[in-house]
Structure formats: C-alpha cells, structure tokens
Protein backbone atom coordinates (compact mmCIF):
# COMPACT_ATOMS: atom_id res chain seq x y z
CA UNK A 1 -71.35 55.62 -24.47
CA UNK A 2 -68.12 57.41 -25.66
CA UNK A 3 -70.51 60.45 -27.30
CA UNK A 4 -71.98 60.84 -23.81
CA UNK A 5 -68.40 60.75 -21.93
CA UNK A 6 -67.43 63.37 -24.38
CA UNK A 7 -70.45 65.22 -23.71
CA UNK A 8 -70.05 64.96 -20.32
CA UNK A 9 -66.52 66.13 -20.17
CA UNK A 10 -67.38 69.95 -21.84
CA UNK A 11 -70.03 70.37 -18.22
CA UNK A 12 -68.00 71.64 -15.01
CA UNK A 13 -68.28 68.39 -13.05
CA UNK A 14 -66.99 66.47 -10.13
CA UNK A 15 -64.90 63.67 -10.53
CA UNK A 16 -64.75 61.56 -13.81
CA UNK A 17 -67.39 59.90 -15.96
CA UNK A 18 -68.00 56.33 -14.94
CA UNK A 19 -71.49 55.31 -16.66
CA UNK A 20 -74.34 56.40 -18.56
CA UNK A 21 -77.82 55.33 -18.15
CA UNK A 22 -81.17 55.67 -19.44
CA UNK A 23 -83.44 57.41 -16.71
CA UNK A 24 -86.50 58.63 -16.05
CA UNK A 25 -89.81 58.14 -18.16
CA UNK A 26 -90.10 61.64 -20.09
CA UNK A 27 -92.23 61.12 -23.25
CA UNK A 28 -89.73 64.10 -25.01
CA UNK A 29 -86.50 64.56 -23.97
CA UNK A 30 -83.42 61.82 -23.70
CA UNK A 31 -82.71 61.55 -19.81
CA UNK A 32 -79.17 59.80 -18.59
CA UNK A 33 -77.95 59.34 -15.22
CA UNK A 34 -74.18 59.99 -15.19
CA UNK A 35 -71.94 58.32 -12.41
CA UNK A 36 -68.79 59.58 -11.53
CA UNK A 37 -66.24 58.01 -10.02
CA UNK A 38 -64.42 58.08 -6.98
CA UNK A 39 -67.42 56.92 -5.54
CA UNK A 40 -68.44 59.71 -3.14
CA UNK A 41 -67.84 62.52 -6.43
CA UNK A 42 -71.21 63.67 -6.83
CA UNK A 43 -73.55 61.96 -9.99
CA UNK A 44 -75.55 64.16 -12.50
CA UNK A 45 -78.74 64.06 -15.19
CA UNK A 46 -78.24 65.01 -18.48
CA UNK A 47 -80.61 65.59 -20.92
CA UNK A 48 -81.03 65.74 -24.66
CA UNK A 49 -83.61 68.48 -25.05
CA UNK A 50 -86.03 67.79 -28.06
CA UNK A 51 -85.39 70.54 -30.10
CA UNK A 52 -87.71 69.96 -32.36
CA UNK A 53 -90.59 70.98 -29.95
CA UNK A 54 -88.42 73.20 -27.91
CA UNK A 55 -87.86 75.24 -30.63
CA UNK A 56 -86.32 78.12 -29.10
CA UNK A 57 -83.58 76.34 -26.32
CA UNK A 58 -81.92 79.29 -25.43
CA UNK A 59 -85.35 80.77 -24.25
CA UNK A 60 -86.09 77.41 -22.52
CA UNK A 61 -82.49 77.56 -20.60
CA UNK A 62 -82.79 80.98 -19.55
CA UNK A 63 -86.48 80.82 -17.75
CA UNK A 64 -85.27 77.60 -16.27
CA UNK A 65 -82.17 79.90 -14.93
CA UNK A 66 -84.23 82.79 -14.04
CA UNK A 67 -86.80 80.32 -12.05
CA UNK A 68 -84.30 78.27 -10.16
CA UNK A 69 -82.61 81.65 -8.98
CA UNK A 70 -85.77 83.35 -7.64
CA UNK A 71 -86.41 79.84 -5.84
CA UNK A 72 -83.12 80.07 -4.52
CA UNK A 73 -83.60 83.59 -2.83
CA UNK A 74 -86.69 83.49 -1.67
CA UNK A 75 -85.19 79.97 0.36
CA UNK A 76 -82.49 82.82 1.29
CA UNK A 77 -83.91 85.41 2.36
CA UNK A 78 -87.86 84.89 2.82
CA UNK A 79 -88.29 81.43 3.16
CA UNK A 80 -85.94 80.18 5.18
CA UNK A 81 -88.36 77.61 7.18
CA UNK A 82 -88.45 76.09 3.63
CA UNK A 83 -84.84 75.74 3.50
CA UNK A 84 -84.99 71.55 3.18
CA UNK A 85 -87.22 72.18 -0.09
CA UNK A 86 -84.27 71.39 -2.92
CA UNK A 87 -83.84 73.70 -6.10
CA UNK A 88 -82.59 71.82 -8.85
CA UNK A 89 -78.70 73.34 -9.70
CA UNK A 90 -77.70 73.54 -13.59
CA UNK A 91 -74.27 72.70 -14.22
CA UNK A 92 -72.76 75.18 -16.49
CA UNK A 93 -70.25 74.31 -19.32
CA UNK A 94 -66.70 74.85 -19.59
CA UNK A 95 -67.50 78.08 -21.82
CA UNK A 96 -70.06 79.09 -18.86
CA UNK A 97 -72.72 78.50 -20.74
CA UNK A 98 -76.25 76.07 -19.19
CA UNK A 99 -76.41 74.27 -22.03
CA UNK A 100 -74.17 72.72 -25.16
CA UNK A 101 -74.93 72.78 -28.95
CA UNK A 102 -72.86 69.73 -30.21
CA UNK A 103 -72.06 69.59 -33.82
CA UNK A 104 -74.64 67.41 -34.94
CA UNK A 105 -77.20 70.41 -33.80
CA UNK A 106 -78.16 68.34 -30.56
CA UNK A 107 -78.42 70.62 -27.57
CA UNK A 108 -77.54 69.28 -23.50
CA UNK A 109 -78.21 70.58 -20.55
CA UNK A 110 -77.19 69.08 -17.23
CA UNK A 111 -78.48 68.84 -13.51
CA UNK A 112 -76.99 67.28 -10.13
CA UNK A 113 -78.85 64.59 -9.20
CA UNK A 114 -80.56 64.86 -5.62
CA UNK A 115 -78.84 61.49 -3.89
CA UNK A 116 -81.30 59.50 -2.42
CA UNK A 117 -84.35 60.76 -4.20
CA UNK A 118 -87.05 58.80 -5.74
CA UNK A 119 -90.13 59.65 -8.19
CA UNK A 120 -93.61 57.82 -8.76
CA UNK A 121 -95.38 57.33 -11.84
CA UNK A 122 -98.36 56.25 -9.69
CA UNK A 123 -99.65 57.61 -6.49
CA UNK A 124 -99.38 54.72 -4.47
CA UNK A 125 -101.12 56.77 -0.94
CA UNK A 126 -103.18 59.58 0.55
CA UNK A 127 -99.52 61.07 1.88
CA UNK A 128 -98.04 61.08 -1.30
CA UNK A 129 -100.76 62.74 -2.76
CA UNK A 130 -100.37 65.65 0.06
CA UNK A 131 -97.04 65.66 -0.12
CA UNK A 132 -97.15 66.77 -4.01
CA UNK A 133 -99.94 69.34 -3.73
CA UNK A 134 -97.44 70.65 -0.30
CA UNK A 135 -93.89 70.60 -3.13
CA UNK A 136 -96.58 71.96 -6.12
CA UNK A 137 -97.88 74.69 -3.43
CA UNK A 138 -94.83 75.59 -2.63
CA UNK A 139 -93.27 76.27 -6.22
CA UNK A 140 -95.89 78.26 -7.02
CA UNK A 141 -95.84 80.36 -3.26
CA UNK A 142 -92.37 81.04 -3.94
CA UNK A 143 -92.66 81.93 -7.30
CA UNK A 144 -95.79 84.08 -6.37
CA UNK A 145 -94.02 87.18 -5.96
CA UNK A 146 -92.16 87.22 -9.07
CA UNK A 147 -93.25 88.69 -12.28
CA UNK A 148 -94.39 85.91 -15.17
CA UNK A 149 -94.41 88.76 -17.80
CA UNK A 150 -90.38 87.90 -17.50
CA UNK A 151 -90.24 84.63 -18.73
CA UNK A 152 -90.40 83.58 -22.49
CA UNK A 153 -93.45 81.45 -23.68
CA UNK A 154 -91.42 78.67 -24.69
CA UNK A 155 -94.40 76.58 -25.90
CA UNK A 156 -96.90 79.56 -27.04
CA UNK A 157 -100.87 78.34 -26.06
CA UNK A 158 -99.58 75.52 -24.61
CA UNK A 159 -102.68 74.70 -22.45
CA UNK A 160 -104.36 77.58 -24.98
CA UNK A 161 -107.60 74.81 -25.63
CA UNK A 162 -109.37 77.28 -28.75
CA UNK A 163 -105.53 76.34 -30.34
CA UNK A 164 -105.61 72.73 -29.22
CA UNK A 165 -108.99 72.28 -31.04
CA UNK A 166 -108.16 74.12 -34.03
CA UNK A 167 -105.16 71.86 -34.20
CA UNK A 168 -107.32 69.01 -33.94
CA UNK A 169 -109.56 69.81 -35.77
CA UNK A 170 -107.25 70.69 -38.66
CA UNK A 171 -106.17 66.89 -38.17
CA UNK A 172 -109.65 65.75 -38.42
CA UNK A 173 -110.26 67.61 -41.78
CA UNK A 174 -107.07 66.27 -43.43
CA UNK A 175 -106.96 62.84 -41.84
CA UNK A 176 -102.83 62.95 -42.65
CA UNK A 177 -102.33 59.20 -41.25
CA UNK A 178 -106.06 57.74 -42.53
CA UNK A 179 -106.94 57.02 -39.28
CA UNK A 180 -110.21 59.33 -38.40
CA UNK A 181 -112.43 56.77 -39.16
CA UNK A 182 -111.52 54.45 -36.51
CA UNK A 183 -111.90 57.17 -33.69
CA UNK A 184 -115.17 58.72 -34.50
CA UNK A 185 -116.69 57.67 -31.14
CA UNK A 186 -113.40 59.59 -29.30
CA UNK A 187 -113.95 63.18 -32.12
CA UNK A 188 -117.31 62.78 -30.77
CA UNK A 189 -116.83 62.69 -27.17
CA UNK A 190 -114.34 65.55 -27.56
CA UNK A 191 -116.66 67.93 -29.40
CA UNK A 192 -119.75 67.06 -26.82
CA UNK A 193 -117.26 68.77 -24.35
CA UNK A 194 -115.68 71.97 -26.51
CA UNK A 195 -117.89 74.31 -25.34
CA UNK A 196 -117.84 73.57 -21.46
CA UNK A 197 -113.83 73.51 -22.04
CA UNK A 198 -113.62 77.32 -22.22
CA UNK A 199 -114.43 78.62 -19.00
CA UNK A 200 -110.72 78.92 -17.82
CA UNK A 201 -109.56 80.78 -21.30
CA UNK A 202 -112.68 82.93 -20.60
CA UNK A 203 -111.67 83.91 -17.47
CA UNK A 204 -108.57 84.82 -18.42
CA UNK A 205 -109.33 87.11 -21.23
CA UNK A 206 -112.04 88.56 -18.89
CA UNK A 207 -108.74 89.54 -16.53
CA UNK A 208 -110.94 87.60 -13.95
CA UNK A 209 -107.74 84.90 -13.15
CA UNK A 210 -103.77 86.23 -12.91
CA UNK A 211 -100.88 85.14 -15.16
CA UNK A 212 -98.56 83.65 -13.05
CA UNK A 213 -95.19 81.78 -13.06
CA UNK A 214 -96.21 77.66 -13.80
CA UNK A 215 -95.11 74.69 -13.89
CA UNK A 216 -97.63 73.46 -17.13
CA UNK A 217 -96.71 69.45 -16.37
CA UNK A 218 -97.09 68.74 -13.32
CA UNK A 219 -97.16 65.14 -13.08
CA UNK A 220 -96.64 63.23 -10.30
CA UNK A 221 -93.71 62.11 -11.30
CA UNK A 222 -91.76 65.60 -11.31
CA UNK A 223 -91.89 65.92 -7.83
CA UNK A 224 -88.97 64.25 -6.08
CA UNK A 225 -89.55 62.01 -2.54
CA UNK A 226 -86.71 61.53 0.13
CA UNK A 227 -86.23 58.10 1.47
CA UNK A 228 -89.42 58.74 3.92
CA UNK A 229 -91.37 59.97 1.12
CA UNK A 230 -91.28 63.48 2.14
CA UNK A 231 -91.15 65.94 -1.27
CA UNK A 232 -88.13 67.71 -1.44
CA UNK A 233 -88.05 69.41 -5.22
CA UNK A 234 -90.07 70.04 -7.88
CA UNK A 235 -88.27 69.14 -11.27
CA UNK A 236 -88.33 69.18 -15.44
CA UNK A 237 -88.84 72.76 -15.50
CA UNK A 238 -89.12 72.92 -19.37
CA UNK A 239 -92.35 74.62 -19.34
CA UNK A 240 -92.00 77.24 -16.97
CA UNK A 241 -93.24 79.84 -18.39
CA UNK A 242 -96.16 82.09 -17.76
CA UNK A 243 -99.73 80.64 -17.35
CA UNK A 244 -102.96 80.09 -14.75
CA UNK A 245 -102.11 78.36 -11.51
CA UNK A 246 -105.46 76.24 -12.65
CA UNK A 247 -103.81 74.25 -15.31
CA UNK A 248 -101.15 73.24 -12.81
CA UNK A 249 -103.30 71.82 -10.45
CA UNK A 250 -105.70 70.60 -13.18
CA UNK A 251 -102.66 68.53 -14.76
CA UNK A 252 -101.46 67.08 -10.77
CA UNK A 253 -104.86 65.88 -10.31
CA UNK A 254 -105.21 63.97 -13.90
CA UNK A 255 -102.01 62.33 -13.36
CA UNK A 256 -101.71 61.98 -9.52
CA UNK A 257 -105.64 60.84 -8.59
CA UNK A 258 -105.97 58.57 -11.64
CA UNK A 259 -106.41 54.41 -9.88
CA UNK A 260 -105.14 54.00 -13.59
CA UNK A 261 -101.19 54.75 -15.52
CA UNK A 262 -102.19 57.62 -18.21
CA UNK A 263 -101.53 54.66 -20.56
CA UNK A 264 -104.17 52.05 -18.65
CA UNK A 265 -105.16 49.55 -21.35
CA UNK A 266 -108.01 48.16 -18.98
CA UNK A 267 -110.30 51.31 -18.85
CA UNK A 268 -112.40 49.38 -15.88
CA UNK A 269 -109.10 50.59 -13.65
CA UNK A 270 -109.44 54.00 -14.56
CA UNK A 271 -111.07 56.32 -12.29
CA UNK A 272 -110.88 59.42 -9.92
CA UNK A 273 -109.35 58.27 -6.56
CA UNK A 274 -111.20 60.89 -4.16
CA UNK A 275 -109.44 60.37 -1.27
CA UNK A 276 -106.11 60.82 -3.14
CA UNK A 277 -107.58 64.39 -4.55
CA UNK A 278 -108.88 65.35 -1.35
CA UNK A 279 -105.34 64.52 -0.08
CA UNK A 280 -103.74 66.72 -2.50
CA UNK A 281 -106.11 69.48 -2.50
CA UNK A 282 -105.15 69.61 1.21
CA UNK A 283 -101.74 69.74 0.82
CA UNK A 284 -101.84 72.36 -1.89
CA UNK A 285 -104.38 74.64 -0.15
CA UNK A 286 -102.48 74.50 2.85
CA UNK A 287 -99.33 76.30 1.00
CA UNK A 288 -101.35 78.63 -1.14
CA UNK A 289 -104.88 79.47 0.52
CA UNK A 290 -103.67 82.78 1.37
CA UNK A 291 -102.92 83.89 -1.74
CA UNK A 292 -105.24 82.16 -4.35
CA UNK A 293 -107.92 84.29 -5.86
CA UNK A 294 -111.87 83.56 -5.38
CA UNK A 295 -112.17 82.87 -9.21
CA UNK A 296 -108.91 80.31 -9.05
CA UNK A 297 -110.09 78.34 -5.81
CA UNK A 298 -113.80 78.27 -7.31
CA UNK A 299 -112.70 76.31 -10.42
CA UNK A 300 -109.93 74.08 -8.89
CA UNK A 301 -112.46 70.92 -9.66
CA UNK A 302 -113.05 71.84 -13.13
CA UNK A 303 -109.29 72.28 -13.97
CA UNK A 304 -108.74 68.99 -13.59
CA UNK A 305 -111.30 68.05 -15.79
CA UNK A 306 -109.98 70.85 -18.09
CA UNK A 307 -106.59 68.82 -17.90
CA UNK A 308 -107.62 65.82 -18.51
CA UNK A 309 -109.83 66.46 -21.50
CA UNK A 310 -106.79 68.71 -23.27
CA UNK A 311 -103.97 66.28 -22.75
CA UNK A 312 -106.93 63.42 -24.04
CA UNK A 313 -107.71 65.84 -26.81
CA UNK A 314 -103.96 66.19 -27.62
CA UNK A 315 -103.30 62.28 -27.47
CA UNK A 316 -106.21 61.42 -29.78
CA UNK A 317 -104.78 64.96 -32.39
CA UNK A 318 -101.17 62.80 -32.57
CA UNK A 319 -102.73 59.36 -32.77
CA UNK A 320 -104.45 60.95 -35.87
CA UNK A 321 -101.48 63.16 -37.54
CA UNK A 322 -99.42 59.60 -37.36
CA UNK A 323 -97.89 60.09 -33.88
CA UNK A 324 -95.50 62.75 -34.11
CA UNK A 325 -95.28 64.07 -31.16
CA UNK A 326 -95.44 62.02 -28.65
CA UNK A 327 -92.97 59.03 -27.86
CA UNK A 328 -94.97 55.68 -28.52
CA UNK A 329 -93.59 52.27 -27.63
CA UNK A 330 -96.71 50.66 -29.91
CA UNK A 331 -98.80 51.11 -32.55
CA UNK A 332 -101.88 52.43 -31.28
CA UNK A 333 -100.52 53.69 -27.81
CA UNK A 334 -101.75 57.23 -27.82
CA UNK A 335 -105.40 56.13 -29.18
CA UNK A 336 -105.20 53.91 -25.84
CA UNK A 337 -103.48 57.22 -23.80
CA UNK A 338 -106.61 59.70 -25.09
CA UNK A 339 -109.14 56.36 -24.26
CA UNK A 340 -107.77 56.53 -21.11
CA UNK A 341 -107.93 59.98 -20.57
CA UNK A 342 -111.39 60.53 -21.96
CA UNK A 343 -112.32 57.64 -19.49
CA UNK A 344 -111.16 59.38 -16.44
CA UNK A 345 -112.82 62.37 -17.42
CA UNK A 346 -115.83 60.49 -17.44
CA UNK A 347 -115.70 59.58 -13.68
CA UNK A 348 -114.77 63.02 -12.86
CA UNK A 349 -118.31 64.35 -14.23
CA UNK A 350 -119.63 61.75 -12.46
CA UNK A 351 -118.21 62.90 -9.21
CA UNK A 352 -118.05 66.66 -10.11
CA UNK A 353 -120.17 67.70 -7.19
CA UNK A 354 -118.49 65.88 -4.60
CA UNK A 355 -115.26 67.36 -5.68
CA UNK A 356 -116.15 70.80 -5.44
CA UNK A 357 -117.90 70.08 -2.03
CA UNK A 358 -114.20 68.78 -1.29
CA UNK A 359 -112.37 71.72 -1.94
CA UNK A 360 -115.02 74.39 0.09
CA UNK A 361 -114.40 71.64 2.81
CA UNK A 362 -110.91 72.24 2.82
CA UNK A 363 -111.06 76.15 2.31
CA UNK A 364 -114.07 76.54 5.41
C-alpha cells in the first residue's frame, strides 16, 4: 500500500490518497482503484502496464494519447450529438509526462475513473448486447476519419493468424513444457481449420479490406454501462493500433454472445447466443452501415469465428509453452480457456448460415 501512495503522489491528482484496490479482471496488466479523500475529490485507475509484452510503453502511451484526443474533437467539433459518449482522460505526472518509470523498471499510467460506471464479464441481455456494438460502432465512426498509418503497432501481427500458427506450431515441434501429448485432439481441431482461417489476412494483402484505427480486444467487458445500462466509453486502449475493423467485431462477438465465461469448465454451457449477436450486430450496424465496405460487412459472421479460433489457438500455444503469457489462477486453466473457445467455435459453424442471413437482415 505505501509503494502505491507513493506512486500515486508523482500523478497530478485531486485530493489525497485514501485506498488502493485490486480492480478489474485484465489477464495482463495490474489494475487499482485509487480513492481519494475528501470524499467528493475525484477517484482514479492506475495501472501497472506489463512491460514485458508491451515492450515498447512509450509507443503504447502515445497512440493511447493520440486516440483519446481525436475522440475528443470529433465530440467537439463533429459529433456533438455524441457528446454523453465519455473519453477516458490520462492523468499526466508531475514531470508532464502520461506515464512513470519507477526505479525498479515498473512503468504506471493513470486514468479518472468514470463515477457510477459498471462493466460485465457476461452479457446478461439483448440491450446490453446493442448497447456494446452502439459504444464499439461508435469508437470506430469517430476514429474513421483519422489516419491508422499514425499509430505505432504496439503488438506487431497481433491478430496476424500465418504468425499465430507459426508460433504455435513452433510450440508444437519443441513441446517446451511436455505437454503436446495431452492436447492432440485440440492441435488437431486447430489445423482442420488453418486453411479456412485466412480469408481475412487474404483480403487484406489483396487491398480488398482498409487498415483502420482498432480497438484489437474488444471484450465486453471494456465497454463501460451507466447506472441504466446505457454505454458511455469504450476503455483499455492498449492495443489501439492499426488493424481491420473485422477483428474488432470478430473479438465482441466471441466474448459478448458466448451463454458461456471464456473460461466455462462445463463446455455443455457454451454456445452462440443468436439473439444476443443479432442484438449487437444491430447496434453496431446502426453506427457504422454508412461507412463499412462491401468486403467488411460480407465477412462480419466469419470474423467472429476468425476470433474465436485465434484467441483458442493462442490459449492452447501458452498452455503448451508452460503458460507464459497469460495470467492463470490453475493449473490447466488455459487448456480449459482454448476447450472453451474451440467449443464455441463449434456452434458457430453450426449456425454459420443463420448468422450471415442475420447480418443481410439487418443491412436490407
């Protein structure tokens, strides 16, 4: 507690540190909620950013900066009939820097926290699910005009899936943990798939799809509800960087339309909630129909199977290299995140056709 005061206390703040608090449920970086005190001073979120996958902070901080400024002036001078949506303020230093190197090499970074928000690891309704593709649609309207080739690739082929299979397949080969022989079923499913998993990389090095300024997690749980469950932000802007709108709204529909967590032990609750995509298709289309190409609204469906078999295909690569990337809470839990992931994709080729017939539904 006294390491966080004092890190608190080099960030231009409002009234004086009170408490510290673990927040959030980030699989990467170290989330507190600060209180101040008197008790109408304003509270904050800081973050320990995990530097060793953000490997390149300063890159991170400044498209982050550059994002949250374009947001703010299109709300200013374009978009003012937007002007409840909330852009997430960084709190500079004392130096006047957006984030602090400490002397044990950790970096912080700091936000104010929107009072009376709320987040949602699970979907809970149809509005909530409109409600994020309405905040998703609207980051990426208001970000539509500016240009991507600006930003730093913080996390270089992040979504890239030729990389993501090399990587796993490295993995395979070497077997660093000695673990590949009790997921050959899962290897298996995810090379029956490879192939079919590069239509969106092929339309992008066909110039067929733009680059564009993304999100590249958007979970459910970065968009921010008010207290009637409106969305009034879109947050954890770590990734922003340039990408294809499809992996955005591939990645809201594997997390947001899933009846299961993205951890569900019991795969017999795992499946694609149709009415909660339709929900969120409508929202999103509603924002960004006017501006989404033919090739990007034509393979909406398949991004979210795209999603959903990367982010499975990336669980299963750490369960095998020893589980080094992502945050585990017990042995085993990112075999039983890529099980779970592989499962959902599962329903969604089941119910492929019905989702694409959803989306020309909603376009027509």
């Amino acid at each position: 507690m006294s390491n966080l005061q004092n890190i608190v206390s080099q960030f231009n703040i409002e009234g004086r540190f009170k408490s510290a608090l673990p927040f959030g449920s980030g699989h990467i970086n170290d989330t507190y909620l600060i209180t101040t005190s008197p008790d109408d001073a304003r509270d904050y979120v800081l973050q320990r950013i995990n530097h060793a996958i953000f490997r390149n902070v300063p890159e991170l901080i400044s498209n982050i900066v550059k994002v949250t400024r374009h947001l703010k002036q299109r709300l200013l001078c374009k978009d003012a009939d937007l002007d409840w949506f909330h852009v997430i303020a960084m709190i500079q230093t004392r130096s006047g820097e957006y984030f602090l190197h400490d002397p044990l090499g950790n970096y912080w970074r700091m936000y104010d926290f929107v009072p009376g928000s709320r987040s949602y690891d699970v979907v809970e309704n149809r509005e909530l699910s409109c409600e994020a593709g309405r905040a998703f649609g609207i980051f990426h309207h208001l970000t539509s005009d500016m240009n991507a080739g600006s930003l730093f690739e913080t996390l270089p082929d992040f979504h890239h899936i030729g990389s993501r299979l090399e990587a796993f397949r490295g993995k395979v080969r070497t077997d660093p943990a000695g673990r590949v022989a009790g997921v050959a079923g899962e290897i298996a499913f995810a090379e029956l798939r490879a192939e079919e998993m590069h239509a969106i990389l092929r339309l992008a090095q066909q110039g067929r799809i733009p680059l564009r300024v993304t999100h590249n997690d958007t979970k459910f749980n970065n968009v921010l509800f008010n207290t009637d469950n409106r969305a009034i932000a879109v947050v954890d802007l770590d990734t922003v960087m340039p990408g294809y709108l499809l992996y955005d709204f591939g990645d809201a529909i594997r997390t947001g339309a899933n009846t299961g967590a993205e951890d569900e032990a019991d795969l017999s609750k795992v499946q694609i909630d149709l009415g909660l995509f339709e929900a969120y298709a409508s929202g999103y289309l509603e924002i960004t129909g006017d501006f989404l190409t033919r090739e990007e609204f034509d393979h909406l469906a398949f991004s979210a199977k795209y999603m959903t078999y990367l982010i499975g295909l990336r669980f299963l690569t750490d369960h095998i290299d020893g589980d080094r990337y992502f945050k585990t809470a017990f042995p085993g839990h990112n075999l039983q995140r890529a099980r779970t992931q592989f499962r959902l994709l599962e329903t969604m080729e089941r119910d492929f056709g019905t989702m694409q017939e959803i989306i020309r539904s909603i376009r027509i």
